[in-house]
N, C-alpha and C. Protein backbone atom coordinates (compact mmCIF):
# COMPACT_ATOMS: atom_id res chain seq x y z
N UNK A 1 140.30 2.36 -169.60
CA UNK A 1 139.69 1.49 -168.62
C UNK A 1 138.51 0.76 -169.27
N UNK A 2 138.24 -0.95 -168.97
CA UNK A 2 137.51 -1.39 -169.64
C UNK A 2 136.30 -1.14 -168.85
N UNK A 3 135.14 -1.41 -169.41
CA UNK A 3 133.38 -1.33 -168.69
C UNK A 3 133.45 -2.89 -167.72
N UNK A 4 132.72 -2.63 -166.75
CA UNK A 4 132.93 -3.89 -165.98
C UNK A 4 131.72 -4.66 -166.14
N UNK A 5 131.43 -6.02 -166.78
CA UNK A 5 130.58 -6.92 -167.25
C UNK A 5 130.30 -7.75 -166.89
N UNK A 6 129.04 -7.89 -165.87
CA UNK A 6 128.78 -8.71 -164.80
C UNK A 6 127.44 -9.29 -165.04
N UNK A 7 126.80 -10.81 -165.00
CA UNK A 7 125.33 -11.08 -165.15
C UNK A 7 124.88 -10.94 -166.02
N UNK A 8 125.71 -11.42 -167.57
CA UNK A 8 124.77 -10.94 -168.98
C UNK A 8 125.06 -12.29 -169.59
N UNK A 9 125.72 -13.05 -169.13
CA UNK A 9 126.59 -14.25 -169.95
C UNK A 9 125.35 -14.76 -171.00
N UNK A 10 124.07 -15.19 -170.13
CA UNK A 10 123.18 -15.41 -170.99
C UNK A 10 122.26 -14.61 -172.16
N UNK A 11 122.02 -13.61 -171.83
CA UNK A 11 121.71 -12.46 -172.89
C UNK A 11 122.79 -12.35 -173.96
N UNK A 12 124.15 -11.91 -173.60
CA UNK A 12 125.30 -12.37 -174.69
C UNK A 12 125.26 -13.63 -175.39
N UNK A 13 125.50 -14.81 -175.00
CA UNK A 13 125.20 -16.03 -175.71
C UNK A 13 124.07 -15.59 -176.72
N UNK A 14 122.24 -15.17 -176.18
CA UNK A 14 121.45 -15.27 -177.01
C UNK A 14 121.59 -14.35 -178.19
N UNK A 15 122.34 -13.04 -178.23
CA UNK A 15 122.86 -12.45 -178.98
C UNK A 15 124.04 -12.91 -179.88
N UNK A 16 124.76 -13.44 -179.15
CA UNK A 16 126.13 -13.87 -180.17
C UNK A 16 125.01 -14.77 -181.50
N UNK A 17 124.13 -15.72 -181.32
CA UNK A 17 123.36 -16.28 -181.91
C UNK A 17 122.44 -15.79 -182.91
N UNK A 18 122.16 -14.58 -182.60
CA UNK A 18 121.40 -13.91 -183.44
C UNK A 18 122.44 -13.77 -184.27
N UNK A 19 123.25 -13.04 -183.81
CA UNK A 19 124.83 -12.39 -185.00
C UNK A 19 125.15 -13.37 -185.74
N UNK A 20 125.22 -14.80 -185.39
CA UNK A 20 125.67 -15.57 -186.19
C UNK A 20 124.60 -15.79 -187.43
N UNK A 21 123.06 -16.18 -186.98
CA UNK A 21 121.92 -16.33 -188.32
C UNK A 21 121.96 -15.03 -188.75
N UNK A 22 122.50 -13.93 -188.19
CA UNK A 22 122.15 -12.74 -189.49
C UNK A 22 123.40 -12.41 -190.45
N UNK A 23 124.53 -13.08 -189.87
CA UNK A 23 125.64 -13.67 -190.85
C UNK A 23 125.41 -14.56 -191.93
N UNK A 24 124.69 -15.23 -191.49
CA UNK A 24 123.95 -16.42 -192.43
C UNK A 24 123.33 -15.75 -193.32
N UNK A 25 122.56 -15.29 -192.92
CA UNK A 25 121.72 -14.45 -193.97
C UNK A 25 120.10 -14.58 -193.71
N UNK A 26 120.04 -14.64 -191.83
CA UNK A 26 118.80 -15.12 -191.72
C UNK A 26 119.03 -13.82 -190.88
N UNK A 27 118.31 -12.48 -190.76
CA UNK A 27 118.12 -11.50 -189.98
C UNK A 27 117.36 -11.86 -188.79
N UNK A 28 117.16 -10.44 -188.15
CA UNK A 28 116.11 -10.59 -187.42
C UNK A 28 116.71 -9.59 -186.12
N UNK A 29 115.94 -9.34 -185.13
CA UNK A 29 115.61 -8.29 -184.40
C UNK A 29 115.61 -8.33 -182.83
N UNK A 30 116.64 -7.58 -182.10
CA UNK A 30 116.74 -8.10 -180.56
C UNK A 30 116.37 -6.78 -180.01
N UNK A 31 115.49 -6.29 -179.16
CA UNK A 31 115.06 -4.85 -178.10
C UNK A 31 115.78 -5.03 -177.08
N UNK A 32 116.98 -4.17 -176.64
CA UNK A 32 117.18 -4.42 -175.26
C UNK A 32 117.02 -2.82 -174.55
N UNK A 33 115.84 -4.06 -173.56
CA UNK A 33 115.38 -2.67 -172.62
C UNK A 33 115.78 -2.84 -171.65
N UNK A 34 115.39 -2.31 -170.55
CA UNK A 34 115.69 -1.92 -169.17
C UNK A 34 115.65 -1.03 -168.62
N UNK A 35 115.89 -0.30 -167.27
CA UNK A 35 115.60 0.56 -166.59
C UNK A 35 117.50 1.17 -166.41
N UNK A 36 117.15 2.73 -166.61
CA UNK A 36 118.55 3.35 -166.43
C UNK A 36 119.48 2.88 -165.97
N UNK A 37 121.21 2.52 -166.62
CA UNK A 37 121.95 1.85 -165.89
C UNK A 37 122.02 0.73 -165.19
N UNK A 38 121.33 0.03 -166.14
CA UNK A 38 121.24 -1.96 -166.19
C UNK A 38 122.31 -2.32 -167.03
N UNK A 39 122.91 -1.72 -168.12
CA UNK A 39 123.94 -2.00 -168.49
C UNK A 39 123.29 -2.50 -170.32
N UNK A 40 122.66 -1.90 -170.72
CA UNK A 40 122.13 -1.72 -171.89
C UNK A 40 123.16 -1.23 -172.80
N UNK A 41 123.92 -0.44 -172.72
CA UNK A 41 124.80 0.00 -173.69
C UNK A 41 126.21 -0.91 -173.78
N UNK A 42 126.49 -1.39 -172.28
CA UNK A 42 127.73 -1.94 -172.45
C UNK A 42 127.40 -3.10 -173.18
N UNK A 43 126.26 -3.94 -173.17
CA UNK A 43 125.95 -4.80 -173.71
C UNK A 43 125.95 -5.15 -175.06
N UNK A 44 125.05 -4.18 -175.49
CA UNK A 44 125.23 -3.72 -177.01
C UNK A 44 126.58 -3.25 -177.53
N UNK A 45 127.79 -2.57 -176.85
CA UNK A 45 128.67 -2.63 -177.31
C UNK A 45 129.57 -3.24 -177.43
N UNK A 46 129.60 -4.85 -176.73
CA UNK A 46 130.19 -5.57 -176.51
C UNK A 46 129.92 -6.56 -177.56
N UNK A 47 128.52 -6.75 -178.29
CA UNK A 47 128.10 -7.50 -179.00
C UNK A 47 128.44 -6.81 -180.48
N UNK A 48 128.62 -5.36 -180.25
CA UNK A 48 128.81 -4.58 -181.65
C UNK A 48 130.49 -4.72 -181.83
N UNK A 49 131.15 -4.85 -180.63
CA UNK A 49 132.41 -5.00 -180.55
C UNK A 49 133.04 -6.72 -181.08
N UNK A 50 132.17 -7.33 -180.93
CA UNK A 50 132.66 -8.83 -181.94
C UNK A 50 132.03 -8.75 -182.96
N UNK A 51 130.58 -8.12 -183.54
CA UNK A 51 130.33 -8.08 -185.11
C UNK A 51 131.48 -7.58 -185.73
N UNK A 52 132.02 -6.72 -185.24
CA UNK A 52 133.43 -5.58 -185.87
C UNK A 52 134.36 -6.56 -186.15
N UNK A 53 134.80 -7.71 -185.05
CA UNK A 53 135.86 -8.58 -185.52
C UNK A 53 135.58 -9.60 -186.38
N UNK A 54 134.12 -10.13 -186.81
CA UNK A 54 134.05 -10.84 -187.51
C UNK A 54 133.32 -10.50 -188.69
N UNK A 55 133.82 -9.01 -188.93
CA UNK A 55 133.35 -8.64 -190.51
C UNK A 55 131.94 -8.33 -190.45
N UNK A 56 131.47 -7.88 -189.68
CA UNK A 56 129.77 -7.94 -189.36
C UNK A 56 130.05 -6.20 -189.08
N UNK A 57 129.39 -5.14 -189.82
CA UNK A 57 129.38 -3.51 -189.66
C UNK A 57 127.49 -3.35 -188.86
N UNK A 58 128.06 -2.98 -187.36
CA UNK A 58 126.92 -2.83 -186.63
C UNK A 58 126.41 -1.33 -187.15
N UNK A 59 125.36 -1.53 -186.87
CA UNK A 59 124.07 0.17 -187.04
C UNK A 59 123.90 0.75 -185.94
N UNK A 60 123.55 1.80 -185.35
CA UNK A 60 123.19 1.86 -183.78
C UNK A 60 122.18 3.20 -184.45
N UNK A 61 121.13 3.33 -183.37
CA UNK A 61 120.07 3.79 -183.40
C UNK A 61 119.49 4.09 -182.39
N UNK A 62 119.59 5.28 -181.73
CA UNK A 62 118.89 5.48 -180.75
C UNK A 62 117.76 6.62 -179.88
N UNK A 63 117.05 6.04 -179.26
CA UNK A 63 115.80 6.74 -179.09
C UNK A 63 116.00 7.54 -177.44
N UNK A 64 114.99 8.65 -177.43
CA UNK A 64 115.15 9.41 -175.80
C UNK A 64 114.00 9.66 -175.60
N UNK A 65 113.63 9.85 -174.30
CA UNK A 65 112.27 10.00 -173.70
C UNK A 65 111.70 11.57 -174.51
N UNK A 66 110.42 11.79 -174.69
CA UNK A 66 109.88 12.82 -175.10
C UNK A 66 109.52 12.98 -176.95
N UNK A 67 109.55 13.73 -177.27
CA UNK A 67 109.10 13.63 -179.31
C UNK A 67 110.17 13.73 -179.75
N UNK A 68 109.88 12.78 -180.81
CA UNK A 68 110.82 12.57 -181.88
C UNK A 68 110.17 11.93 -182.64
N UNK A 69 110.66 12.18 -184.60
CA UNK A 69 110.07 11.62 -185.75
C UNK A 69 109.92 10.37 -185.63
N UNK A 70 109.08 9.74 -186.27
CA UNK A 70 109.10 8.49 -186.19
C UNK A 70 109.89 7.83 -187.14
N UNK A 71 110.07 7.09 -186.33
CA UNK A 71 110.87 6.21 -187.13
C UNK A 71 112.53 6.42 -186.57
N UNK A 72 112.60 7.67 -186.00
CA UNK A 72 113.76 7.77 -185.96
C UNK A 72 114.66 7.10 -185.12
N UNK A 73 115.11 6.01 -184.74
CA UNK A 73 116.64 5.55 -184.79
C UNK A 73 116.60 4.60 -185.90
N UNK A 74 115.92 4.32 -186.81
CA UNK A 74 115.67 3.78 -188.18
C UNK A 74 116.52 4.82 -189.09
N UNK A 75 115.70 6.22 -189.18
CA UNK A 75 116.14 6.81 -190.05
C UNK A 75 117.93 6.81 -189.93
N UNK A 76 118.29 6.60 -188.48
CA UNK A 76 119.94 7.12 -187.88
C UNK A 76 120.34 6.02 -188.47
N UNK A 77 119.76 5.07 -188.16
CA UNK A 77 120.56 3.42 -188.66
C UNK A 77 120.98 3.88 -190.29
N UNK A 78 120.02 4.12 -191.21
CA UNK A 78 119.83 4.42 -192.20
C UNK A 78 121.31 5.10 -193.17
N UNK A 79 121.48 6.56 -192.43
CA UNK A 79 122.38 7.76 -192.80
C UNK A 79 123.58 7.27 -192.49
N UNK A 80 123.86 6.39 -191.34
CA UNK A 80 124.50 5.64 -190.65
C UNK A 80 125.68 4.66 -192.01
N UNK A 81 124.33 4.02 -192.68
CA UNK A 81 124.99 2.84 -193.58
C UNK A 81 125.21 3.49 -194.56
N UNK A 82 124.32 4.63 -195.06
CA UNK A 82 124.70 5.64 -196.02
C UNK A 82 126.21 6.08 -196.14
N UNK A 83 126.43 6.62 -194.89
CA UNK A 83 127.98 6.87 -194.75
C UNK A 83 129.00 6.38 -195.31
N UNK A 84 128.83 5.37 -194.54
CA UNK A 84 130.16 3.66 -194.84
C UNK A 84 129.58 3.69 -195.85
N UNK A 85 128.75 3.44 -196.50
CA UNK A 85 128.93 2.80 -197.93
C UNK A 85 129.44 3.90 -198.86
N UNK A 86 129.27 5.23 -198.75
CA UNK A 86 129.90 6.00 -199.72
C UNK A 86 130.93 6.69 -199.33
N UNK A 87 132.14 5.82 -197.99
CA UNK A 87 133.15 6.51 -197.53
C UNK A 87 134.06 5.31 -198.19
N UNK A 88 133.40 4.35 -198.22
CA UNK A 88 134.21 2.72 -198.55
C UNK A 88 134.89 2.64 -199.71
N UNK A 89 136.33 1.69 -199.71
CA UNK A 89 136.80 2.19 -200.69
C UNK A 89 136.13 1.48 -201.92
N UNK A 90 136.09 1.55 -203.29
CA UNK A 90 134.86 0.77 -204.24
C UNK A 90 136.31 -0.33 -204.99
């Protein structure tokens, strides 16, 4: 069953855009916040779900209320690319 995707058209657009300059080779950095069950994840996976088709390997990184190291959904992104790159074939 697919996630049902309602009221983002514009947040998607501004994202598809980012994906495209960091294809380019111009990076850069999108926060999506919100309050529980705004639809934060489907979002992000929908946008991680076309980097995938156009050769673009998304990172995901994520943070929870209470302590944790710093840095950490950095460090996850990190171990993350670590992976793929030494699972890939050379």
């Amino acid at each position: 069953m697919s996630e049902v995707f309602v009221g983002r058209a514009a947040e998607l657009r501004e994202l598809r855009a980012g994906l495209s300059q960091a294809a380019a080779g111009r990076g850069g950095l999108f926060l999506i916040t919100g309050d529980p069950g705004i639809g934060k994840t489907t979002l992000a996976r929908r946008l991680a779900e076309e980097a995938t088709r156009s050769g673009v390997s998304p990172l995901w990184g994520h943070c929870w209320e209470g302590s944790a190291p710093a840095f950490w959904p950095w460090l996850r992104m990190l171990r993350s690319l670590g992976e793929e790159l030494r699972d890939s074939p050379r």
